[in-house]
Protein backbone atom coordinates (compact mmCIF):
# COMPACT_ATOMS: atom_id res chain seq x y z
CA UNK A 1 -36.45 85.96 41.06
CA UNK A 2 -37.77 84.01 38.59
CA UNK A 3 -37.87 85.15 34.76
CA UNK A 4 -41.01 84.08 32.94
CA UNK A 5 -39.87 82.47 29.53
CA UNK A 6 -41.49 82.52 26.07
CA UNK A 7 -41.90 78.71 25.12
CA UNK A 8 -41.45 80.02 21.92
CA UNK A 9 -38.60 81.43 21.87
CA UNK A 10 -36.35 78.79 23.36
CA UNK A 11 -33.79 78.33 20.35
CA UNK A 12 -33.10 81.90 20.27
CA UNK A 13 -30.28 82.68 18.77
CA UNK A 14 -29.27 78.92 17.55
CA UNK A 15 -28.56 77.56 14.72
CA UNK A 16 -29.54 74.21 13.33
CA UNK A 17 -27.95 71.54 10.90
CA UNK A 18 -30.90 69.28 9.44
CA UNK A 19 -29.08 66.49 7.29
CA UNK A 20 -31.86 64.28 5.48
CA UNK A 21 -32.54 63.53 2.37
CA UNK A 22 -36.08 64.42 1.84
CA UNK A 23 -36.61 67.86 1.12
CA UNK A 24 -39.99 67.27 3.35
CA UNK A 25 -38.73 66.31 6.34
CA UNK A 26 -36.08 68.64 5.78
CA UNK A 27 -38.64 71.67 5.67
CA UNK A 28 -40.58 70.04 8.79
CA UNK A 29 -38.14 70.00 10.75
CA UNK A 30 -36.88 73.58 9.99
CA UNK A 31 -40.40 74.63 10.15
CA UNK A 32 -40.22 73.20 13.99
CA UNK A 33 -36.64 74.72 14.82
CA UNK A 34 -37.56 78.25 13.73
CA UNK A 35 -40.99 78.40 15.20
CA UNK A 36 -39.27 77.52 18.46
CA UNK A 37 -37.02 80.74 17.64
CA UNK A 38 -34.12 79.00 16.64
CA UNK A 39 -32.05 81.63 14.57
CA UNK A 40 -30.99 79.72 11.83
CA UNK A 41 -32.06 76.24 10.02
CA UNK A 42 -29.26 75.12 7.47
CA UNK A 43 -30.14 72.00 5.63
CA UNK A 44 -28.20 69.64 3.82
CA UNK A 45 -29.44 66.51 1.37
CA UNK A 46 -26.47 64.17 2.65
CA UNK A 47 -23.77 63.41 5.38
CA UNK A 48 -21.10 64.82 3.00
CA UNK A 49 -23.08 67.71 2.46
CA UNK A 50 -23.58 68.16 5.89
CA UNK A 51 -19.89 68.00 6.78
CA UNK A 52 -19.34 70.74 4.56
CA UNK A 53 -22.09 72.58 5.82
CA UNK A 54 -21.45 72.23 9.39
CA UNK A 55 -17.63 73.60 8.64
CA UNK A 56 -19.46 76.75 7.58
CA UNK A 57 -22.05 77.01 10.09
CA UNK A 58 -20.84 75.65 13.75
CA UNK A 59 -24.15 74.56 14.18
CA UNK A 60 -25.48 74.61 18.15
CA UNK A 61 -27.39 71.54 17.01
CA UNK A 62 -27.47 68.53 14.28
CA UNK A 63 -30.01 66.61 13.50
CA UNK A 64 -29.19 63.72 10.95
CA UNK A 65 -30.99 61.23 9.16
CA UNK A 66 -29.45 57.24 8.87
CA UNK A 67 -30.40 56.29 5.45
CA UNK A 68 -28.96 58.85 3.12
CA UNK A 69 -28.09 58.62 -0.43
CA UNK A 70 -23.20 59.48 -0.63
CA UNK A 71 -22.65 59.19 2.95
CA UNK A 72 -25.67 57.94 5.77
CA UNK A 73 -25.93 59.35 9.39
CA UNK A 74 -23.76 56.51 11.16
CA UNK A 75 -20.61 57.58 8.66
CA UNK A 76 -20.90 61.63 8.98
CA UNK A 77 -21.78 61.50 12.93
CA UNK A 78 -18.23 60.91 13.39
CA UNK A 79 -16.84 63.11 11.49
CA UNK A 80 -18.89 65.72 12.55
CA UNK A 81 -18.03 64.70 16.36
CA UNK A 82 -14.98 65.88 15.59
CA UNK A 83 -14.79 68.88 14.44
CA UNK A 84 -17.79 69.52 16.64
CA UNK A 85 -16.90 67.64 20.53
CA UNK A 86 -19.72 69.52 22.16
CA UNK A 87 -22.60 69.82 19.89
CA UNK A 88 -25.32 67.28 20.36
CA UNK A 89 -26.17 65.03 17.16
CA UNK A 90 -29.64 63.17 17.29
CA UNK A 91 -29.77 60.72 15.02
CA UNK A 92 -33.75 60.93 13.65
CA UNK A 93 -34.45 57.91 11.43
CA UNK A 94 -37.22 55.48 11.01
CA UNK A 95 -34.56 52.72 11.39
CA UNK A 96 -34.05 53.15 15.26
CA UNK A 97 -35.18 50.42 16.52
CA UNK A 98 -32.66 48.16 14.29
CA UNK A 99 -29.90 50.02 15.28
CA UNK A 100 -27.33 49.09 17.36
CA UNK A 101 -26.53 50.86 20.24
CA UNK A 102 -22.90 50.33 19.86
CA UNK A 103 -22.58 52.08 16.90
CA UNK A 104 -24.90 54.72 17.81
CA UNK A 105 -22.24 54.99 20.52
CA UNK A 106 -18.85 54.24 18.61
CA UNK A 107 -20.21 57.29 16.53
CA UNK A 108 -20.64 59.93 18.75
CA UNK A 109 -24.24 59.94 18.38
CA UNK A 110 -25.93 61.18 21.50
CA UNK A 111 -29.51 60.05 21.00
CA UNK A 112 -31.34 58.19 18.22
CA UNK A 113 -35.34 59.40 17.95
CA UNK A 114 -37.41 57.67 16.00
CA UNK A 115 -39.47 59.79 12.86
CA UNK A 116 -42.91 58.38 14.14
CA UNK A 117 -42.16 60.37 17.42
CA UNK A 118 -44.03 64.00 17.66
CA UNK A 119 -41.65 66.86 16.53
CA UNK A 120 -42.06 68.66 19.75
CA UNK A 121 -40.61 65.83 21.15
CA UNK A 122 -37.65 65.88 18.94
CA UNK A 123 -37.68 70.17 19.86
CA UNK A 124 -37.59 68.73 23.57
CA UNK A 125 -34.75 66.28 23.47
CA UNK A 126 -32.96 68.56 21.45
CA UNK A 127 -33.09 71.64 24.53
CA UNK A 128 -32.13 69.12 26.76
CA UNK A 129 -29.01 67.87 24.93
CA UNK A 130 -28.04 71.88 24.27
CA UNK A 131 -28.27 72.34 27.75
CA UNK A 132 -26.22 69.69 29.44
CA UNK A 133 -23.90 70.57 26.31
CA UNK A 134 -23.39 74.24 28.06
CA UNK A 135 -22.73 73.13 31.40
């Protein structure tokens, strides 16, 4: 039997680390995580401060930014791999295409988006990483 599923309501119950910066993008992207029914959107204005919140939180997802102002995305991805082994990190940066994959690697990242692509793409992605998480 198959159980018809609210689009809308896919991140129910989740919770959400947004680490950027910009207080814009910051309220985008929780605008996009809640409306998909996530549960909870923490945000943080740095990698440091998104250590600290993700001790706090045990977010089900983190979304970072790479160019941050204290400590960037490539420095607090592995720190937060850590004390986090299963919870997908997308690194979400307008810098992807100079990054090496390497590093993206060597940090624990588990996929690098780019900010120019559509945030129901970034919504997308992110479902898929919870979900191979789970399993």
């Amino acid at each position: 039997m198959e159980v018809e599923k609210d689009p809308k309501k896919r991140g129910k119950g989740k919770t959400v680390l947004v680490v950027d910066d910009s207080p814009m993008i910051r309220k985008e992207l929780a605008a996009a995580f809640l409306s998909d029914g996530f549960k909870t959107c923490v945000e943080a204005e740095n990698g440091k401060d998104g250590i600290d919140a993700a001790e706090r939180i045990n977010p089900d997802l983190i979304v970072l930014d790479l160019s941050m102002p204290v400590m960037n995305g490539l420095q607090a991805a592995p720190q937060l791999r850590k004390m986090l082994p299963k919870t997908p990190i997308i690194l979400f940066t307008f810098y992807a295409p100079g990054l090496s994959q390497m590093a993206v690697s060597n940090a624990g990242i588990d996929l690098v988006l780019e900010k120019t692509v559509p945030l129901s793409t970034l919504i997308e992605k992110a479902h898929e990483l919870m979900r191979i998480a789970a399993n």
